[in-house]
PDB file of N, CA and C in Angstrom:
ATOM      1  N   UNK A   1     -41.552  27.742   1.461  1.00  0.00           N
ATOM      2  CA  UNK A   1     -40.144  28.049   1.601  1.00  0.00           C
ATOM      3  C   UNK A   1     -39.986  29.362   2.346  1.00  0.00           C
ATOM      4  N   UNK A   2     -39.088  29.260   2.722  1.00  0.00           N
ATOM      5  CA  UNK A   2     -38.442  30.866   3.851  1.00  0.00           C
ATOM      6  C   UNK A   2     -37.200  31.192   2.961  1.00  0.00           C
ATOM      7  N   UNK A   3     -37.045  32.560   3.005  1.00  0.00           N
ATOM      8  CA  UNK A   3     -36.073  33.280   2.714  1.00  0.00           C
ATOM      9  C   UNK A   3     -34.901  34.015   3.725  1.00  0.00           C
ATOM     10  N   UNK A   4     -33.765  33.399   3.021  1.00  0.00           N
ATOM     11  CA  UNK A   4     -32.802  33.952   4.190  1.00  0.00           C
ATOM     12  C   UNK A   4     -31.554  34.596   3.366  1.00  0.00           C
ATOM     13  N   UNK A   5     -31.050  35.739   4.346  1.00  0.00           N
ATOM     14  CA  UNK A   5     -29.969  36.546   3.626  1.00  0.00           C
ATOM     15  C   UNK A   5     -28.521  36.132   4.230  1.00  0.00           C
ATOM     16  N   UNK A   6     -27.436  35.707   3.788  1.00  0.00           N
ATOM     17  CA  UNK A   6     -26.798  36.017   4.274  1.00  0.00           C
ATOM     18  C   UNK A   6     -25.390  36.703   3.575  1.00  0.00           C
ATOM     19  N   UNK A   7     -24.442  37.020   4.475  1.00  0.00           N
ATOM     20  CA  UNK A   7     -23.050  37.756   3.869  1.00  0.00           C
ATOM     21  C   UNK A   7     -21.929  36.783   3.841  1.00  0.00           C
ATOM     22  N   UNK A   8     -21.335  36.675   2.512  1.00  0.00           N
ATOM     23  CA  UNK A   8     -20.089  36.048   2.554  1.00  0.00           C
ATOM     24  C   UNK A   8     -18.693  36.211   1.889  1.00  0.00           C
ATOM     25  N   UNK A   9     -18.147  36.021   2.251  1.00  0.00           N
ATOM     26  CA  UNK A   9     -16.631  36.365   1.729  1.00  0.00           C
ATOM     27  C   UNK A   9     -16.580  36.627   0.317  1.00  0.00           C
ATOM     28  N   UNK A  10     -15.929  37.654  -0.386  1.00  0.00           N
ATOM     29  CA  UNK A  10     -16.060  37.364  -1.686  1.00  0.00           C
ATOM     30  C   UNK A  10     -15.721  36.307  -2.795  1.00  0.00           C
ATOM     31  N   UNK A  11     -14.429  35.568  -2.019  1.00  0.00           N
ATOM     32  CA  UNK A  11     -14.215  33.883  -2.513  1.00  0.00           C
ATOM     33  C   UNK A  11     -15.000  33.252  -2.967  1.00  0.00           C
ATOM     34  N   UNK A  12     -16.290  32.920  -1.308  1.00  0.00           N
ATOM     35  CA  UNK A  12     -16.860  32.239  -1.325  1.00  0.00           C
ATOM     36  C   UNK A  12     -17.817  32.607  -2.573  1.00  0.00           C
ATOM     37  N   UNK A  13     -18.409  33.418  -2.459  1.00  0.00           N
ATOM     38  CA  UNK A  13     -19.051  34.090  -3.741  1.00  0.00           C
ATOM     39  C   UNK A  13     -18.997  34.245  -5.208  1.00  0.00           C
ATOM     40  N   UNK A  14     -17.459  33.778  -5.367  1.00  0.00           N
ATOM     41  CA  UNK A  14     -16.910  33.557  -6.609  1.00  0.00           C
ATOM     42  C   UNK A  14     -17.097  32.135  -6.993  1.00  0.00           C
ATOM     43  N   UNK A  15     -16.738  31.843  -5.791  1.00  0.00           N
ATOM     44  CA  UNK A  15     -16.420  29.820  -5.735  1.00  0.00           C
ATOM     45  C   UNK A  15     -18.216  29.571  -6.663  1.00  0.00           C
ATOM     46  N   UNK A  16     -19.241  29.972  -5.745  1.00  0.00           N
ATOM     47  CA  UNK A  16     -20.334  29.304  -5.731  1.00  0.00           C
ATOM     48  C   UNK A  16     -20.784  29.846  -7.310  1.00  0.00           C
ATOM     49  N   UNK A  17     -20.542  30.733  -7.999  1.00  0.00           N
ATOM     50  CA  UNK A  17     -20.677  31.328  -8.876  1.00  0.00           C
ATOM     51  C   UNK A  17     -20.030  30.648  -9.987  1.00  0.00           C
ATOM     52  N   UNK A  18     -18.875  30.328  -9.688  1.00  0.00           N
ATOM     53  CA  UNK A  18     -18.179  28.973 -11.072  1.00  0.00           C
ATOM     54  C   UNK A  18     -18.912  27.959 -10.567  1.00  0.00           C
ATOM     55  N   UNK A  19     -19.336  27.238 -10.237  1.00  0.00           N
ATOM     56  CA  UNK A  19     -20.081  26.190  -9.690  1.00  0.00           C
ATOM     57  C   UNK A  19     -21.294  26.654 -10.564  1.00  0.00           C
ATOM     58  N   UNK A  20     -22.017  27.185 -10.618  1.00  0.00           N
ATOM     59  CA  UNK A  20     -23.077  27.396 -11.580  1.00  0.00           C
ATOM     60  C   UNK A  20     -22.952  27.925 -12.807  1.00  0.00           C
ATOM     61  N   UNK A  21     -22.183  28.739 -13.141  1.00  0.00           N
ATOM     62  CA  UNK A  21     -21.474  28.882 -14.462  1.00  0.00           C
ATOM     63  C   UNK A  21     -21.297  27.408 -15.242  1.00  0.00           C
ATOM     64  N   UNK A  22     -20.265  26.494 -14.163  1.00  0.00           N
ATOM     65  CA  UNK A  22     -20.095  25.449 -14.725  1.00  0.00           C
ATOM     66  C   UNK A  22     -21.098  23.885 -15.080  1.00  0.00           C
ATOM     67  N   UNK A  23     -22.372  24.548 -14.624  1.00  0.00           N
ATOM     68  CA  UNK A  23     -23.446  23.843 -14.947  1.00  0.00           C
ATOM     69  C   UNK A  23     -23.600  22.874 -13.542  1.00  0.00           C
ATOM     70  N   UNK A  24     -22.904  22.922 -12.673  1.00  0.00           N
ATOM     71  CA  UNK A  24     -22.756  22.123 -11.344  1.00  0.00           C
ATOM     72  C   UNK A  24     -24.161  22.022 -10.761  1.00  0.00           C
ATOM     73  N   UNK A  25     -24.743  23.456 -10.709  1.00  0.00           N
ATOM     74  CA  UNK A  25     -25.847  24.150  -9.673  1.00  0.00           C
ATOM     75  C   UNK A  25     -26.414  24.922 -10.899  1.00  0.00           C
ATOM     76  N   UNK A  26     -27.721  24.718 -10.539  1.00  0.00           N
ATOM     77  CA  UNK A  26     -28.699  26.154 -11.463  1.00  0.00           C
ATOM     78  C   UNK A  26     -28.692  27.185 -10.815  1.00  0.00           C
ATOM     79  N   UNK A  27     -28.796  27.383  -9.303  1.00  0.00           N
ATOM     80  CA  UNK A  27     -28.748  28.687  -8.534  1.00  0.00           C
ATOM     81  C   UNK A  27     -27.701  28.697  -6.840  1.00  0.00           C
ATOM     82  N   UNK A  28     -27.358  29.755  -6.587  1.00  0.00           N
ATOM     83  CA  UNK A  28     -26.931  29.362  -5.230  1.00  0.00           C
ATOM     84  C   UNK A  28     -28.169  28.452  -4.370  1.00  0.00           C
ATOM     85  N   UNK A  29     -29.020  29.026  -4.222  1.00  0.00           N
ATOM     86  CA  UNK A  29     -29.820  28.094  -3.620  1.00  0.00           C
ATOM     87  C   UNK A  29     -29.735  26.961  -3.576  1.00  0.00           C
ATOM     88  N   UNK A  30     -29.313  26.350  -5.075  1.00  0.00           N
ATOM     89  CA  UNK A  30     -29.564  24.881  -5.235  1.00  0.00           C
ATOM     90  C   UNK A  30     -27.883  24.423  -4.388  1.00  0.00           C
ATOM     91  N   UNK A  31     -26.856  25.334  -4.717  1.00  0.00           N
ATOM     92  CA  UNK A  31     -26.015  25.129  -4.204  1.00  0.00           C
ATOM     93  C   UNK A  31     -25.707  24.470  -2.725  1.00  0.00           C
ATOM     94  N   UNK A  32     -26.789  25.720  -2.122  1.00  0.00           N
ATOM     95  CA  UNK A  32     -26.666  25.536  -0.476  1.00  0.00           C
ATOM     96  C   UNK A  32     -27.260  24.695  -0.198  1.00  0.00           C
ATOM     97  N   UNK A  33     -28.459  24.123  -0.887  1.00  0.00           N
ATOM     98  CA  UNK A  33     -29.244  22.979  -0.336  1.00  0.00           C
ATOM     99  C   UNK A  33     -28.645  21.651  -0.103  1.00  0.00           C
ATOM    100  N   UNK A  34     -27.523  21.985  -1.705  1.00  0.00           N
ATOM    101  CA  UNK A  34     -26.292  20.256  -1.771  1.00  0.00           C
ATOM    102  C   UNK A  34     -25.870  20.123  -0.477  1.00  0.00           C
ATOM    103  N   UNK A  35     -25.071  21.377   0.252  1.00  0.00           N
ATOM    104  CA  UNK A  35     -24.344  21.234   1.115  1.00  0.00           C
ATOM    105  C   UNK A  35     -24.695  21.151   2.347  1.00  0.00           C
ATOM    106  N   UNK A  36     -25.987  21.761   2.525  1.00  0.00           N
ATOM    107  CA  UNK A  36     -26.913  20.908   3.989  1.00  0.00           C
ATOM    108  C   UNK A  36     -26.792  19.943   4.392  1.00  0.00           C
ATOM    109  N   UNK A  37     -27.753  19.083   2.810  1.00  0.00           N
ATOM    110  CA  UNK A  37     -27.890  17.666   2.238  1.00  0.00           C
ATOM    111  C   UNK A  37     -26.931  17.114   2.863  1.00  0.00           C
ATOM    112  N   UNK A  38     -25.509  17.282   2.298  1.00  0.00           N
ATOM    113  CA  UNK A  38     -24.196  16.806   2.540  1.00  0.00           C
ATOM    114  C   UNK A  38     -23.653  16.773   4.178  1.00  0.00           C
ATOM    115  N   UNK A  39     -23.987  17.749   4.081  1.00  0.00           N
ATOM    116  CA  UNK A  39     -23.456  18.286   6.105  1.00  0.00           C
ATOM    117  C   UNK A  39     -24.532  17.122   6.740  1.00  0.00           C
ATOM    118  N   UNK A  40     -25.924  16.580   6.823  1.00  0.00           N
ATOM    119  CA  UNK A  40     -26.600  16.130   7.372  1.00  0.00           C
ATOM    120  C   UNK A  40     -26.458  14.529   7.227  1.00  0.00           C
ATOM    121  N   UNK A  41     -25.861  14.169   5.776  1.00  0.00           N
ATOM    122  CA  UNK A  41     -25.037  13.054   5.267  1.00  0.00           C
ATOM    123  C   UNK A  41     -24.059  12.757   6.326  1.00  0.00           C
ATOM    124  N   UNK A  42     -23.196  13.722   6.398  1.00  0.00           N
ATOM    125  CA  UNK A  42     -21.918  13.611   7.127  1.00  0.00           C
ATOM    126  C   UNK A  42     -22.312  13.371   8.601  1.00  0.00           C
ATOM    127  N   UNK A  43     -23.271  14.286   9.039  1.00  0.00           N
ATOM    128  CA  UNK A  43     -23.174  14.002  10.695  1.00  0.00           C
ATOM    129  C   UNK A  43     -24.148  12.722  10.714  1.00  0.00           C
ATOM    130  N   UNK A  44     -24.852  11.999   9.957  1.00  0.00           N
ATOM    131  CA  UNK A  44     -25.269  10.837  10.118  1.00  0.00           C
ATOM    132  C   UNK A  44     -24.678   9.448  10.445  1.00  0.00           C
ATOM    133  N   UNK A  45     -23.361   9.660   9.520  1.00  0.00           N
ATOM    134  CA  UNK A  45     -22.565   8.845   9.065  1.00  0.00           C
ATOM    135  C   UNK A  45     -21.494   9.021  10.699  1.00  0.00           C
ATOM    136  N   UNK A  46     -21.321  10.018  10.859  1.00  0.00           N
ATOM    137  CA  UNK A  46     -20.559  10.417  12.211  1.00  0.00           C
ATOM    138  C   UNK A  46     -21.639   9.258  13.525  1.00  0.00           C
ATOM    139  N   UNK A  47     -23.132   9.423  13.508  1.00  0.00           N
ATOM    140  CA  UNK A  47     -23.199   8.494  13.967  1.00  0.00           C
ATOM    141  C   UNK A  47     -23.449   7.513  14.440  1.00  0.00           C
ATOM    142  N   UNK A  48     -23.185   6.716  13.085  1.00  0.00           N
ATOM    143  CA  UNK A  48     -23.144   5.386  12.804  1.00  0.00           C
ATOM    144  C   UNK A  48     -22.087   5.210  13.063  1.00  0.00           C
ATOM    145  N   UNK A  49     -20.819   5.628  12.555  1.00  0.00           N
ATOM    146  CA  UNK A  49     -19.658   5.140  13.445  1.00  0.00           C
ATOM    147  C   UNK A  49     -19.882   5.584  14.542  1.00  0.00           C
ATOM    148  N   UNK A  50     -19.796   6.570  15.211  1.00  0.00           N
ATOM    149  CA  UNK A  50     -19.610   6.461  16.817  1.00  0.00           C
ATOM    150  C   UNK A  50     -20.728   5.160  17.035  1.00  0.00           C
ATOM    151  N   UNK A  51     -21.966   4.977  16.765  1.00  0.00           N
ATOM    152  CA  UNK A  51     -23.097   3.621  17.429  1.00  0.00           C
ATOM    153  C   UNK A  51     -21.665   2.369  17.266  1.00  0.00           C
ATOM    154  N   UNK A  52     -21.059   2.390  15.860  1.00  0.00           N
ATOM    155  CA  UNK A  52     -20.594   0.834  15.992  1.00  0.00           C
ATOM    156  C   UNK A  52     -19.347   1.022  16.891  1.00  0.00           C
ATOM    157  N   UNK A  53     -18.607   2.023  17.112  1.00  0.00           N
ATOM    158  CA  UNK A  53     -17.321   1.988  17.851  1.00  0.00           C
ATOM    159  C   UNK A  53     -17.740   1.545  19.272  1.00  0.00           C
ATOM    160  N   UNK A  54     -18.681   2.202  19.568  1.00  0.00           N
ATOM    161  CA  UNK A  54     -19.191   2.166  21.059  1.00  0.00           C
ATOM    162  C   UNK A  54     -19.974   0.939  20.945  1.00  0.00           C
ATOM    163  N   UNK A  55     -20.173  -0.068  20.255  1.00  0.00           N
ATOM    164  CA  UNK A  55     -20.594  -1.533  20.407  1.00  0.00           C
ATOM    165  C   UNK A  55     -19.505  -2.054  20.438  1.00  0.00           C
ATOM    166  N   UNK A  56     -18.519  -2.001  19.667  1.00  0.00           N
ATOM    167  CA  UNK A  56     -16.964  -2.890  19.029  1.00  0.00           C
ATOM    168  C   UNK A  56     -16.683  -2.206  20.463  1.00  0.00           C
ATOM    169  N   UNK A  57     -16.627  -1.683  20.997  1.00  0.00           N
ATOM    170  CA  UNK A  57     -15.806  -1.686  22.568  1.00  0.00           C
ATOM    171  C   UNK A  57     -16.203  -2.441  23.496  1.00  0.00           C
ATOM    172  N   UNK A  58     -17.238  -1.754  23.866  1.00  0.00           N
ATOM    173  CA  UNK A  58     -18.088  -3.459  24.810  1.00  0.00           C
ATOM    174  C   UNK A  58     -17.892  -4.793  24.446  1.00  0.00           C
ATOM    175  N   UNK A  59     -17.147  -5.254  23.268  1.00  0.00           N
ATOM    176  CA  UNK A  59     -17.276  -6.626  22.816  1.00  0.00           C
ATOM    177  C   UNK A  59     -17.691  -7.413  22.892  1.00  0.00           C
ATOM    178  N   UNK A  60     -18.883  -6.847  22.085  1.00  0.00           N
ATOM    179  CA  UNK A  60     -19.591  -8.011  21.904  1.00  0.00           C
ATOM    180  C   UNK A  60     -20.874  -7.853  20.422  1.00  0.00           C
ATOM    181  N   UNK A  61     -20.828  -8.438  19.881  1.00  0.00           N
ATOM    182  CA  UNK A  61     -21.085  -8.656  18.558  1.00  0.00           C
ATOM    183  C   UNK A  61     -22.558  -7.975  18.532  1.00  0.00           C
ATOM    184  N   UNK A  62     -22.732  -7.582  16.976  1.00  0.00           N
ATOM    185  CA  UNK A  62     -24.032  -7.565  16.557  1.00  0.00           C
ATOM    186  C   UNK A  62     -24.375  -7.920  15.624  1.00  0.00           C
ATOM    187  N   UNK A  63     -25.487  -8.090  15.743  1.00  0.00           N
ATOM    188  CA  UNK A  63     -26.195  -9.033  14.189  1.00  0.00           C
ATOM    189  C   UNK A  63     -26.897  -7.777  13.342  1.00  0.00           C
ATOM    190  N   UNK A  64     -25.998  -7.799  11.839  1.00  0.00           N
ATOM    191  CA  UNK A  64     -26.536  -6.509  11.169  1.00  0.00           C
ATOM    192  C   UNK A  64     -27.621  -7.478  10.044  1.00  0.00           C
ATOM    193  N   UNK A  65     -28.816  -7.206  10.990  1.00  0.00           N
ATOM    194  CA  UNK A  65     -29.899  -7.599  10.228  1.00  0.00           C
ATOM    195  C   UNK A  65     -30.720  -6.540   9.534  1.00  0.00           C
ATOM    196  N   UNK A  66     -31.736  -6.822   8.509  1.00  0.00           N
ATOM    197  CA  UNK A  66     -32.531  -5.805   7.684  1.00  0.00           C
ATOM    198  C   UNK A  66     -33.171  -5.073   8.588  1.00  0.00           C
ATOM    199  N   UNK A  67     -33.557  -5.469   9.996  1.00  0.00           N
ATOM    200  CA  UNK A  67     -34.557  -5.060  10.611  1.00  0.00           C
ATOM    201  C   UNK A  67     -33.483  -4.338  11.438  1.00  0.00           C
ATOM    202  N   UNK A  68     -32.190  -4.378  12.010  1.00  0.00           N
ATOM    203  CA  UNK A  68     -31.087  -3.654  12.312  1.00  0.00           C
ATOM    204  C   UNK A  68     -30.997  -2.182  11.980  1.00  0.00           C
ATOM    205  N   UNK A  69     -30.750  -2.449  10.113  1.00  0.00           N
ATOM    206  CA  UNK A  69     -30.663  -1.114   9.786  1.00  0.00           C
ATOM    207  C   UNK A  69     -32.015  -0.376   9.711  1.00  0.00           C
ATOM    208  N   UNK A  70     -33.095  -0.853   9.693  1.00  0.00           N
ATOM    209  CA  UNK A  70     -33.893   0.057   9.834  1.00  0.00           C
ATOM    210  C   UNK A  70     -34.096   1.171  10.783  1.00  0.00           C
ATOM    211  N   UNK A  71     -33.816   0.216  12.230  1.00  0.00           N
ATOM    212  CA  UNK A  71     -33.520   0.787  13.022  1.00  0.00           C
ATOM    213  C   UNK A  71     -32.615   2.104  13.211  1.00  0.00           C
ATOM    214  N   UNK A  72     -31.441   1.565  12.712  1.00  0.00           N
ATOM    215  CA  UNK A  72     -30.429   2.581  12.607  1.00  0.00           C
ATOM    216  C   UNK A  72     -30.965   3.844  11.385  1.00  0.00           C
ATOM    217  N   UNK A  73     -31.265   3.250  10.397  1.00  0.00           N
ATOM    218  CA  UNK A  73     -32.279   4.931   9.945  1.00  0.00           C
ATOM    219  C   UNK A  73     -32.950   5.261  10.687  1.00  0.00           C
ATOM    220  N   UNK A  74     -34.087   4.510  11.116  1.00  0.00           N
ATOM    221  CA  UNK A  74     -34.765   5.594  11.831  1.00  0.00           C
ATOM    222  C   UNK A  74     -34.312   6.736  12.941  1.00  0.00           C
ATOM    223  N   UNK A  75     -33.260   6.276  13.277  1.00  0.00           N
ATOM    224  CA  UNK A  75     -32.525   7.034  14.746  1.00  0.00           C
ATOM    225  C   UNK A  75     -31.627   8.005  14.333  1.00  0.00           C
ATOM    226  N   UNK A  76     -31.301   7.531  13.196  1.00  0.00           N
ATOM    227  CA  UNK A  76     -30.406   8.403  12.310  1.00  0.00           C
ATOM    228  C   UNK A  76     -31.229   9.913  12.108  1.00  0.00           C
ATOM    229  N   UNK A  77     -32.127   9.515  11.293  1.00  0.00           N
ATOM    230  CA  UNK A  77     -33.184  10.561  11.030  1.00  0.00           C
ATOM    231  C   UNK A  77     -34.036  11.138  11.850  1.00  0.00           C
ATOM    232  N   UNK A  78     -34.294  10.443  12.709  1.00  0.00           N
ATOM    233  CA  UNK A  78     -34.735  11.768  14.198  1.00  0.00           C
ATOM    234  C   UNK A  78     -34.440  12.937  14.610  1.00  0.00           C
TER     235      UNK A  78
END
């Protein structure tokens, strides 16, 4: 693991602090890791929709087979 510092608003600092108070998170750390997690969730998902919008425009169909989505993880996760 690497260690990193950073500065933040005192809000934010409060926020993340009831969040572990409230049993949410054991440490900020664990905090920030959710929200990576989450952020990397999100831009995945960003795109998978953009892949299917930009198929559904060309019109013309795809076959969402097992071997499909694999695909699509793997590209996802690259």
């Amino acid at each position: 693991m690497t260690s990193l510092t950073i500065t933040l608003p005192e809000a934010a600092k409060a926020y993340i602090d009831r969040q572990i108070s409230n049993g949410a998170y054991s440490s900020a750390d664990e905090f920030l890791t959710a929200l990576i997690e989450q952020d990397r969730e999100r831009q995945a998902k960003q795109k998978v929709n953009a892949l299917l919008r930009s198929t559904l425009q060309k019109d013309r169909a795809i076959s969402a087979t097992d071997e499909w989505w694999k695909q699509q993880r793997q590209y996802l996760t690259a």
